[in-house]
Structures are given as C-alpha cells and as structure tokens.
Protein backbone atom coordinates (compact mmCIF):
# COMPACT_ATOMS: atom_id res chain seq x y z
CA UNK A 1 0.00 0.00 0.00
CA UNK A 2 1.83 3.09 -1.24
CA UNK A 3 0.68 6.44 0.08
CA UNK A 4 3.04 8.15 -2.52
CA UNK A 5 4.38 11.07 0.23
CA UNK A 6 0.72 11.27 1.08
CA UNK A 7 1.14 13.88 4.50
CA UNK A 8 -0.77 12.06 6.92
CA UNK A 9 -1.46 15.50 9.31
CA UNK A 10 -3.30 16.82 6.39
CA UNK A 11 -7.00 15.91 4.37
CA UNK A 12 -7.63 12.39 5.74
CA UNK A 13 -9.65 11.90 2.53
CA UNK A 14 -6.49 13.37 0.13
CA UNK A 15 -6.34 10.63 -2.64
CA UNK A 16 -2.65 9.67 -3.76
CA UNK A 17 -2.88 6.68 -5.55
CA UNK A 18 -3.82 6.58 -9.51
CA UNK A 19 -7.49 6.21 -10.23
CA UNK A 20 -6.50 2.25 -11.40
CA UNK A 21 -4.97 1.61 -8.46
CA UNK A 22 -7.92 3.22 -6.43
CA UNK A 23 -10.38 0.79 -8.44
CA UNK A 24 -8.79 -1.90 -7.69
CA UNK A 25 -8.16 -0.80 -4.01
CA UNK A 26 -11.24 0.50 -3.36
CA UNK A 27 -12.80 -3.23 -5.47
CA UNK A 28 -10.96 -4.97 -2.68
CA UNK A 29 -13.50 -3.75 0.24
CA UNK A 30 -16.22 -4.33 -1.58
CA UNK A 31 -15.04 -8.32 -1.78
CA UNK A 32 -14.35 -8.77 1.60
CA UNK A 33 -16.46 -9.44 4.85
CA UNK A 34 -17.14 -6.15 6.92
CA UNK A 35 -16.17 -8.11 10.12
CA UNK A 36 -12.90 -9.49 8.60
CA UNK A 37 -12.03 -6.30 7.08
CA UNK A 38 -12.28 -4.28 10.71
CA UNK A 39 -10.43 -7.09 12.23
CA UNK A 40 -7.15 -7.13 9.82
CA UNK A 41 -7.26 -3.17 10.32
CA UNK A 42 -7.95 -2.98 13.94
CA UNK A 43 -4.06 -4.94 13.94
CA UNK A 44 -2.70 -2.58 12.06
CA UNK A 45 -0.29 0.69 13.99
CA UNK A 46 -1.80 3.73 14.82
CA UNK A 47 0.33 5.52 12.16
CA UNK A 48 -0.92 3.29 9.39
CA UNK A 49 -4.22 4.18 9.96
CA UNK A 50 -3.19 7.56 9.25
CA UNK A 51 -2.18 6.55 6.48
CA UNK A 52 -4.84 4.61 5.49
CA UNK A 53 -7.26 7.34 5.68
CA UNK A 54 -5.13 8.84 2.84
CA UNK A 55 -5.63 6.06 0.15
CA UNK A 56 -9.49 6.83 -0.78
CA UNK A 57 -12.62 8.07 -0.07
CA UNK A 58 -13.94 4.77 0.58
CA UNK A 59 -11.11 4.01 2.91
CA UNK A 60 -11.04 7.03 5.07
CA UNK A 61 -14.88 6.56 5.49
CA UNK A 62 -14.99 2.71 6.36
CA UNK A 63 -12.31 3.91 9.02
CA UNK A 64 -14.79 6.33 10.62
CA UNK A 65 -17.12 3.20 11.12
CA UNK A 66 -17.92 2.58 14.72
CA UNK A 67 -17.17 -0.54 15.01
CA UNK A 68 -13.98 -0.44 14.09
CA UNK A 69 -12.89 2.63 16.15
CA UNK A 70 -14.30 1.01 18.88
CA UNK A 71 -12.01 -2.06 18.67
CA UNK A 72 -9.12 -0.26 17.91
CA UNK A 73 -9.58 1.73 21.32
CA UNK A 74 -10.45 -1.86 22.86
CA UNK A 75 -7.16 -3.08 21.75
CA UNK A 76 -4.90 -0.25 22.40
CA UNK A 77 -6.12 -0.01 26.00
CA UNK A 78 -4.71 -3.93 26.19
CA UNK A 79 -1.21 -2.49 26.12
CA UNK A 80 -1.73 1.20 27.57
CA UNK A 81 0.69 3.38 27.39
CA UNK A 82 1.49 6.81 29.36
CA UNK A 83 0.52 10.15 27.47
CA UNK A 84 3.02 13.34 28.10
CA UNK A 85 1.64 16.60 27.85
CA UNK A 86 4.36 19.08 28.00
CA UNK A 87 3.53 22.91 27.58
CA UNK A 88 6.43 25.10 27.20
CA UNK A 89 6.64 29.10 26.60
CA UNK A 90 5.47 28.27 22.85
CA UNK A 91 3.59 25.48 22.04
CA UNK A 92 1.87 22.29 23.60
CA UNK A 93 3.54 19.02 22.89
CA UNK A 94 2.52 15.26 23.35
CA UNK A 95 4.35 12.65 23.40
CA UNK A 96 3.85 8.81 24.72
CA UNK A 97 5.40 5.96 25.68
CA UNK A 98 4.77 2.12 26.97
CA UNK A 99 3.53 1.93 30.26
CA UNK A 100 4.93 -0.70 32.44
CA UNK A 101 2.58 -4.06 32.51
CA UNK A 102 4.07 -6.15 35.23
CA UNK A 103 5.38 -5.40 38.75
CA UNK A 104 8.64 -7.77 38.17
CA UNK A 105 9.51 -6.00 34.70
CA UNK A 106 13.38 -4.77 34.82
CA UNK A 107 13.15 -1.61 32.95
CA UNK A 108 15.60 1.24 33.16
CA UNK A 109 14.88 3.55 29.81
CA UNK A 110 12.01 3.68 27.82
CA UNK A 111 11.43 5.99 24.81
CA UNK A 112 8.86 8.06 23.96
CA UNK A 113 7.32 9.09 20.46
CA UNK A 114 5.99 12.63 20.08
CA UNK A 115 2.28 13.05 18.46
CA UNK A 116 1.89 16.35 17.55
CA UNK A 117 2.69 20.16 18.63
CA UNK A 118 0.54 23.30 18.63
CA UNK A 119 1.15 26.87 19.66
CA UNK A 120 -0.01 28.18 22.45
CA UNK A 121 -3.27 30.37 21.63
CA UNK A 122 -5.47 32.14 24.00
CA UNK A 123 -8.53 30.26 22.81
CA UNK A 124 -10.14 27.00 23.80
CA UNK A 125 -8.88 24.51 21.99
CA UNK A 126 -9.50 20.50 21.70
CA UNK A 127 -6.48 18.24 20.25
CA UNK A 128 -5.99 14.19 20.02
CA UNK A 129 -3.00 12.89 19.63
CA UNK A 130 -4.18 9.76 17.86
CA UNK A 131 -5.28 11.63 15.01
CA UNK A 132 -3.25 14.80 15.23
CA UNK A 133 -6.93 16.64 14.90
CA UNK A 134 -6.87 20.20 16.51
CA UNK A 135 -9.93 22.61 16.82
CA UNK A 136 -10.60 25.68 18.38
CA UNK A 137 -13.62 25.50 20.51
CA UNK A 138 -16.45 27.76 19.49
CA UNK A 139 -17.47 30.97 21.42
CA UNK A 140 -19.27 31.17 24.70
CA UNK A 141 -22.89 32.80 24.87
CA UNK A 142 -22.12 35.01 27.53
CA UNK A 143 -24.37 37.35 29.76
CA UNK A 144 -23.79 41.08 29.49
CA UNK A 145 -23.45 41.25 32.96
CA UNK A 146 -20.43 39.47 32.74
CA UNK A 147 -19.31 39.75 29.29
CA UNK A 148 -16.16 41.26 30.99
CA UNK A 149 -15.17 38.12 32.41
CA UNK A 150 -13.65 35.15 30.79
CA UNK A 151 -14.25 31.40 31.11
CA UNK A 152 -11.67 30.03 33.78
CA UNK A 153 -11.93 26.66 33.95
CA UNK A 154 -12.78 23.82 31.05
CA UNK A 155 -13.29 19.94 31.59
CA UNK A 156 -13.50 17.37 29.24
CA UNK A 157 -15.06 14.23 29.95
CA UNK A 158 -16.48 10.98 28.16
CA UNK A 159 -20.07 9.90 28.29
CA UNK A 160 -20.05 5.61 28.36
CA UNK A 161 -23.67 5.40 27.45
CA UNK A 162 -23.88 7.88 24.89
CA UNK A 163 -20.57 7.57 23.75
CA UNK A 164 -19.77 11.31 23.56
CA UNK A 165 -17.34 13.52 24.77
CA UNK A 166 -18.33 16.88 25.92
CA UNK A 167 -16.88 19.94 27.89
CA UNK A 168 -17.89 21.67 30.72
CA UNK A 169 -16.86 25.52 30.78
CA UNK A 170 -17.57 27.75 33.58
CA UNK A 171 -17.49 31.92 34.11
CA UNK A 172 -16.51 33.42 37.20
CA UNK A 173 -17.41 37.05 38.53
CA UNK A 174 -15.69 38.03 41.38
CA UNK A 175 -14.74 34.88 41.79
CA UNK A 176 -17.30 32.84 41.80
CA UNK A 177 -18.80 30.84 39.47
CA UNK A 178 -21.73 32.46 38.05
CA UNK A 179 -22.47 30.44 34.59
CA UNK A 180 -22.05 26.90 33.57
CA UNK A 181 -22.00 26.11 29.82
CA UNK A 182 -22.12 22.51 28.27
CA UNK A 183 -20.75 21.55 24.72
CA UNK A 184 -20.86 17.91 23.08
CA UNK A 185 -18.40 17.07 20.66
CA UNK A 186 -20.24 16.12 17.56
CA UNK A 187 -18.83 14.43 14.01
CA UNK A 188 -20.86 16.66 11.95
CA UNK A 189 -22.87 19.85 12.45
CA UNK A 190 -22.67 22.96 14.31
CA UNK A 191 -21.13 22.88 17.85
CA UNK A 192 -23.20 25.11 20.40
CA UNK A 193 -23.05 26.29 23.81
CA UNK A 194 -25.92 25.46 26.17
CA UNK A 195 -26.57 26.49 30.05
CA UNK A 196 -26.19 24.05 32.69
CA UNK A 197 -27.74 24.56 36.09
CA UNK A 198 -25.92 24.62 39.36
CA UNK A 199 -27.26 24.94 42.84
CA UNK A 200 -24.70 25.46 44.85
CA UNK A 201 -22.67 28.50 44.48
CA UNK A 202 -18.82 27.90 44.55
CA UNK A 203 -15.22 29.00 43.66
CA UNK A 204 -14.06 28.45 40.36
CA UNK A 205 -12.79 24.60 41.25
CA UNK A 206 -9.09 22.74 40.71
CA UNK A 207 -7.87 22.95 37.52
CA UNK A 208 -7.46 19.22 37.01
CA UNK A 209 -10.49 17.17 36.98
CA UNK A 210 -10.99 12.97 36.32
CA UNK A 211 -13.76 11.53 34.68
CA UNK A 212 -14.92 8.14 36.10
CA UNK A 213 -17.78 6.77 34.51
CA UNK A 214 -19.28 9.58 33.00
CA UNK A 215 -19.14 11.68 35.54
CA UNK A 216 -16.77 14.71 36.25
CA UNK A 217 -15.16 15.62 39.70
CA UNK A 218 -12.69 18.58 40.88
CA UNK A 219 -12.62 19.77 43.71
CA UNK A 220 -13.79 23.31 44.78
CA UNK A 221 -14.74 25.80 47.83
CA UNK A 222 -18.41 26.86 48.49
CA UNK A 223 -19.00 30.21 48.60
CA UNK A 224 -20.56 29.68 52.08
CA UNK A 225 -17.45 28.35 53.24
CA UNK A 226 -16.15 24.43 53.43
CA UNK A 227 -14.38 22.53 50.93
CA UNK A 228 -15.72 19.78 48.36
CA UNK A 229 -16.31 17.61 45.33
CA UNK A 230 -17.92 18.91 42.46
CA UNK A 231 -19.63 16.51 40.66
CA UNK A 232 -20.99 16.93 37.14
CA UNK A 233 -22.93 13.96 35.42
CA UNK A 234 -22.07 14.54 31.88
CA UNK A 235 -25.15 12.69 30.56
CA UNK A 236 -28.06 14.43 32.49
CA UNK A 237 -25.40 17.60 32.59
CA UNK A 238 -26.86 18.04 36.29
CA UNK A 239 -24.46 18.57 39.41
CA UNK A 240 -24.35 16.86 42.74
CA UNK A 241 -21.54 17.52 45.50
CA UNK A 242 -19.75 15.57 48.15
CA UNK A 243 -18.59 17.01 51.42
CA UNK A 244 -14.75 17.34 52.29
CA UNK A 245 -14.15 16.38 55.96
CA UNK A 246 -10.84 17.79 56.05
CA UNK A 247 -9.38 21.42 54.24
CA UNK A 248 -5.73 19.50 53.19
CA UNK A 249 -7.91 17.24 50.58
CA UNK A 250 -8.69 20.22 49.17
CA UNK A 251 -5.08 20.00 47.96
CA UNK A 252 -4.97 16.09 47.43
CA UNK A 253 -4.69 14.72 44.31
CA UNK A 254 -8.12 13.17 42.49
CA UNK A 255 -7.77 9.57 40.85
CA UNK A 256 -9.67 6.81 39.45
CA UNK A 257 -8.86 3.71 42.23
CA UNK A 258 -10.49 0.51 40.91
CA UNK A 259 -13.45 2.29 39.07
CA UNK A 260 -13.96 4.38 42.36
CA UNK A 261 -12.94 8.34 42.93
CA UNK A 262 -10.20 8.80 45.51
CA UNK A 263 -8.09 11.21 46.77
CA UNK A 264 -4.35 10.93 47.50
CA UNK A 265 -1.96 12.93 50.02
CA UNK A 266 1.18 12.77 51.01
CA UNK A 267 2.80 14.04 54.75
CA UNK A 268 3.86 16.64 55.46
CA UNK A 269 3.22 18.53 52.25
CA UNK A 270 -0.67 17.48 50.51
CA UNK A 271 0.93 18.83 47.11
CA UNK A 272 4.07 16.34 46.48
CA UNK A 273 5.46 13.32 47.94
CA UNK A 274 9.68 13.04 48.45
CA UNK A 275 12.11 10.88 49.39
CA UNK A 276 11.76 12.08 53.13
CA UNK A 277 8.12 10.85 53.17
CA UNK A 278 7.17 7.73 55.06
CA UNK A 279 3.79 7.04 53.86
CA UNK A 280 0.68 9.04 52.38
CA UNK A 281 -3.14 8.45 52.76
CA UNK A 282 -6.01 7.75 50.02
CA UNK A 283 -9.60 8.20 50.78
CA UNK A 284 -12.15 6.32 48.60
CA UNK A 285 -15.39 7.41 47.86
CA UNK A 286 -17.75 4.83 49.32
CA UNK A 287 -20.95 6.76 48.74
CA UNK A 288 -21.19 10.05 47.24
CA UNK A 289 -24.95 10.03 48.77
CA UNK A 290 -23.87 10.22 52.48
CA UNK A 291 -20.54 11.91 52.02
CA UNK A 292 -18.95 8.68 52.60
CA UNK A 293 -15.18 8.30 52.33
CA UNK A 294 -13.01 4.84 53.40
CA UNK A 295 -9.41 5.74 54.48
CA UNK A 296 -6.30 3.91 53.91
CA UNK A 297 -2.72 4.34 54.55
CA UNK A 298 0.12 3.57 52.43
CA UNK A 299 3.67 3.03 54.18
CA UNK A 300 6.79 3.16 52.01
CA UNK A 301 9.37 0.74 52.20
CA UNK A 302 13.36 1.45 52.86
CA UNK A 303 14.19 1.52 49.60
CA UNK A 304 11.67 4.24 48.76
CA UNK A 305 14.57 7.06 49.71
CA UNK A 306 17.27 5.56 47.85
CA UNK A 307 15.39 5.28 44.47
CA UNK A 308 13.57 9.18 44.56
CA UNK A 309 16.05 10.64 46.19
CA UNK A 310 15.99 14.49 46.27
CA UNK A 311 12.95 14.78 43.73
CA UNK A 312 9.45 16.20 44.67
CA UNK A 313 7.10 13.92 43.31
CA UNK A 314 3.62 14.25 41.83
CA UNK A 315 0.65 11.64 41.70
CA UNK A 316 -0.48 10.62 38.47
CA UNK A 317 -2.66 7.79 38.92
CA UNK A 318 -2.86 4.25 39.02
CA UNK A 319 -2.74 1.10 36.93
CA UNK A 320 -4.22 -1.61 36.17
CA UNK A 321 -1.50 -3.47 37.62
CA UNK A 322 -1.80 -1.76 41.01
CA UNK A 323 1.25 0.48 40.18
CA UNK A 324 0.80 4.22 41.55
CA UNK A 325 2.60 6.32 38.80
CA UNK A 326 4.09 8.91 40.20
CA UNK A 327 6.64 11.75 38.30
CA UNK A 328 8.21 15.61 38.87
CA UNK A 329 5.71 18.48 37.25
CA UNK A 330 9.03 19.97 35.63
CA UNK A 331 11.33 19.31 33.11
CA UNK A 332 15.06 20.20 33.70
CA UNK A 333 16.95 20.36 30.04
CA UNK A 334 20.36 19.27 32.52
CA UNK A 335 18.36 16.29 33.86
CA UNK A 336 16.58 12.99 32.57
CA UNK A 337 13.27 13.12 33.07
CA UNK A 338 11.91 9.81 34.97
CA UNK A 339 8.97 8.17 35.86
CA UNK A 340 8.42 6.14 39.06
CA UNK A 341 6.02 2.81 39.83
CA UNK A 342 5.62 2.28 43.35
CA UNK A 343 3.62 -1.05 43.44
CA UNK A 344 0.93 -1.33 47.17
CA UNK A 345 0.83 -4.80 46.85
CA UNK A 346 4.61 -5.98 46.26
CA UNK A 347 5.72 -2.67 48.13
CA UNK A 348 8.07 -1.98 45.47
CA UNK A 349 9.71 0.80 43.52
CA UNK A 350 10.47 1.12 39.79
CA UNK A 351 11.88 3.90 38.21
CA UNK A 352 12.12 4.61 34.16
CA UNK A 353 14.19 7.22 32.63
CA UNK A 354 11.68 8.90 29.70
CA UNK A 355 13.75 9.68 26.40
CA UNK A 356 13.30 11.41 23.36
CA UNK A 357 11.66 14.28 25.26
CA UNK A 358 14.45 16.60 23.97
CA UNK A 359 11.96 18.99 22.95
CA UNK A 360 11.22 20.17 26.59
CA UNK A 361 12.57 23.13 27.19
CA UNK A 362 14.24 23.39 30.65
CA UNK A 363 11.33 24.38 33.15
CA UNK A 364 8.46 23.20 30.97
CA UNK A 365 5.38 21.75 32.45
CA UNK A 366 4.62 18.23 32.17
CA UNK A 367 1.23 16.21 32.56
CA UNK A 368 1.07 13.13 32.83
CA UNK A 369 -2.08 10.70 32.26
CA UNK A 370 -1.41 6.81 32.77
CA UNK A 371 -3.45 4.14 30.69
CA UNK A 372 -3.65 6.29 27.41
CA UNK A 373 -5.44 4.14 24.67
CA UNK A 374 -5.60 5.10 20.75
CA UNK A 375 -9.06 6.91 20.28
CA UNK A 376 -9.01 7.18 15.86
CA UNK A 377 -12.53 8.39 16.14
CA UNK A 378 -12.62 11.93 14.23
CA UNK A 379 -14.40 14.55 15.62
C-alpha cells in the first residue's frame, strides 16, 4: 500500500494513488467481509491508519465506522501506554510511551514518540494525539453582565452510554462561578453552547479534573465556606456535591482507584510526595450520597529514599497493575526526566528514565495521564 508522500497530518480523505490503483483498491472492500475487514485493520499501527485514511474516499470513510474505532480503542487499552503533555513558553507538545505491565519488569529507559505540537493560543482549543486533529472550541454565549469576564476553567469528559465527549466551561465574577455552559463534541454539524444549572454557588474549582464513569469531579470551595467535590454527570449535565471532611484534601490529588474516585496525600506537604516521606493516605469514595469516604494508609518501604532521592514527586494515577505512577511536574533540560512505579501490593519501587523528550525546554510543564489508549474516532 503506497501512500506516494501522502502527508498524513493533512486531508484524511487526500487521494494519492492513480485512479487504477484506487479501483482496484477501493474493489478490494467491496469483496471482503465487513467483520474481517475491521479485524485485519484494527491490527494494524496507529500511524498506518493515518495513512490509510489517505488512500481513498472509501477508505477514510470505512475507518470512521464505529465498530472499528471502537475495537481499535479496545485493543490499544490492552497495552496502555502513558501520554506526556508538555507545555512550554510556545507550544503544547505530546508525546507517549509504553507503560509498564508487570510489577517484576526490569526496565531502566524507555522511549517516547511525540504526536503532535501546537502553539499556544489564547482560545479554547480541543487536540488528540491519535489523530493529530486540533480545533478551536467555538465561542461562549455570555451574559452582558459578565461579558467582561472570561471562562476560567474547562473539563472534558467521556459519556459511556452515549458515547460522547463533551466539555464543561464555567465563568466566574468576582470569583465565583456564576455560569455553567455545556458543549458535546459532535462528528458533523454545528457545535453550540448550552446552560447548565448549578445549585450550589462555589469557587471556580481545581484545575485538574478525572472523569470516572461519566461523571466529572474537581474539587472546589463553596461560597458559604467548606471545601468539596464537584460533581458533574455529563449525561443528564446536572451537578451533585460531596462534602470534604478535612481542608488538606482540598489539595490532594483526584484519581480513578479501581473504578472508584479517591483522593491521595502525602505528609507533610498534601501537594508532592519526596524521598523524606514515610507514607501518604487515600480516601475512597464509598458513597457520594452520604458523604462517605473509606481511608487507607500507604507506608513506604526502605528503599523508597534511595530510588527518589531528592525529587518532589507528583501523583499521576494508578494502573491496572496496582502500580501508583508517580513523576516531577518539571522538566530540567540538565536532567533525565523519569517516571516512578511504586507497586501497594509488592511494596516496590520502579523507576524509568523517559527519552526522546528533547523537545522540553528546561522548566516546561509536564502532565502526565497513565493508561492512554488510541481513540481514531474523528471529531
């Protein structure tokens, strides 16, 4: 299958090959089974699909099927792999690499493949790396009242059920929140803002969010005072809330623990762990109806200062494989950038040195978001 220099960032739908050889290619879809024809490309690399959205019309449509993007994702999240967003002074830049499978693997470098890059703009803007899309999202209806202000916080999340993604954009005025705004990410037709009720007024929330099961949580202040979990159900686009019992999870760090939300924090400092740190707490929540949370306590064994060593260490999430990834928010250009696996139930430590990340710039910012999958589903 020759793309003839077809540039895979550009038209999906660009047609390269000679109309006889697009026949004939084009012949050979028709000939096959639909079922055997999504399983021989579901195999294929995530680059080659790129590429295969270049050979025809035909192609790059049968690729858009449903099906198939669906067991593409299925298959990619078999062998997950860790997704690096890095923004610098100029531009945003992902990357990814494998993500360690088993506790006992003996792994000292791993390297990473960059996605795409895209300046930094002052807009909204939505990018996957699978398919190198980028688009700007449209504007906000916004009241007059506060037409001065500017949206300060934007989630994405995934709806299961519906099997759409959609964002969640709110307004502040004098800071608080004073308009909520819901957007679902459609393949065809217009994109448009509409309002989302909230009844409890609160502080613009944490910047980063998790979506468990179709359902977004950050946590936020009240304007009335206390500290809590905002909770936005992205397919009836209504809020609830769940009750903080203590102000330092305010500061904790929000993950997805075995399908469940939970918070993490470290002593003495919520915001990082170290090598000086003993252990650090999680609190799972049991039942959002009754504010429930279940504690538990994580204690770090010997080794744990020998392998971080000086580095101030940020959690990232957890695996499948009941490995806590953990990593520094910054990039030193002097320094390798690593990665740590701290295992609960072996009680051991891992740590992988990240390259090909040479484009970091020395002090850029680096998110991190464990079990990455291919989504090839355009937008």
């Amino acid at each position: 299958m020759n793309s003839r220099g077809c540039n895979v960032s550009e038209d999906p739908q660009t047609i390269c090959p000679s109309s006889s050889q697009l026949s004939a290619i084009d012949d050979l879809l028709l000939k096959l089974p639909i079922d055997l024809i999504v399983e021989i490309f579901s195999r294929l690399p995530l680059k080659s699909i790129s590429r295969c959205r270049c050979v025809s019309k035909r192609w790059a449509s049968f690729l858009r099927r449903s099906d198939f993007t669906e067991l593409f994702l299925t298959k990619s999240l078999s062998h997950p792999k860790l997704l690096f967003a890095c923004r610098t002074q100029r531009e945003l830049l992902f990357f990814s690499s494998p993500q360690l499978q088993h506790p006992d693997e003996n792994l000292s470098t791993i390297t990473a493949d960059h996605h795409i890059g895209r300046p930094q703009e002052l807009v909204s803007v939505i990018c996957n790396p699978s398919t190198r899309q980028c688009f700007p999202l449209p504007k906000m209806n916004i009241d007059p009242l506060v037409k001065k202000s500017t949206p300060v916080r934007s989630f994405l999340g995934y709806d299961p059920l519906e099997k759409q993604h959609k964002v969640l954009a709110m307004i502040k005025r004098y800071d608080t929140v004073v308009d909520h705004q819901v957007l679902t990410l459609r393949g065809s037709g217009n994109l448009t803002w509409r309002k989302a009720e909230c009844g409890i007024p609160h502080f613009p929330p944490n910047p980063d969010s998790i979506c468990i099961g179709g359902v977004l949580y950050s946590a936020a202040r009240a304007s009335a005072g206390g500290y809590m979990i905002v909770c936005f159900d992205l397919r009836s686009e209504k809020y609830s809330f769940v009750k903080f019992t203590e102000r330092e999870k305010y500061f904790a760090t929000l993950i997805n623990f075995q399908g469940k939300l939970a918070s993490l924090m470290a002593h003495p400092n919520p915001l990082f762990i170290s090598g000086t740190s003993t252990s650090f707490e999680m609190w799972i929540l049991r039942d959002p109806e009754k504010h429930g949370w279940y504690p538990r306590i994580f204690k770090l064994p010997p080794t744990w200062k020998d392998v971080v060593g000086g580095e101030e260490l940020l959690f990232r999430g957890v695996t499948a494989t009941n490995e806590f990834v953990l990593s520094c928010n910054c990039k030193s250009s002097s320094e390798p950038f690593h990665v740590y696996y701290y295992n609960f139930i072996k009680e051991t430590i891992t740590r992988v040195e990240i390259q090909g990340m040479g484009a970091f710039e020395r002090g850029s910012i680096v998110g991190i978001f464990p079990n990455h999958g291919a989504d090839v589903k355009l937008v």
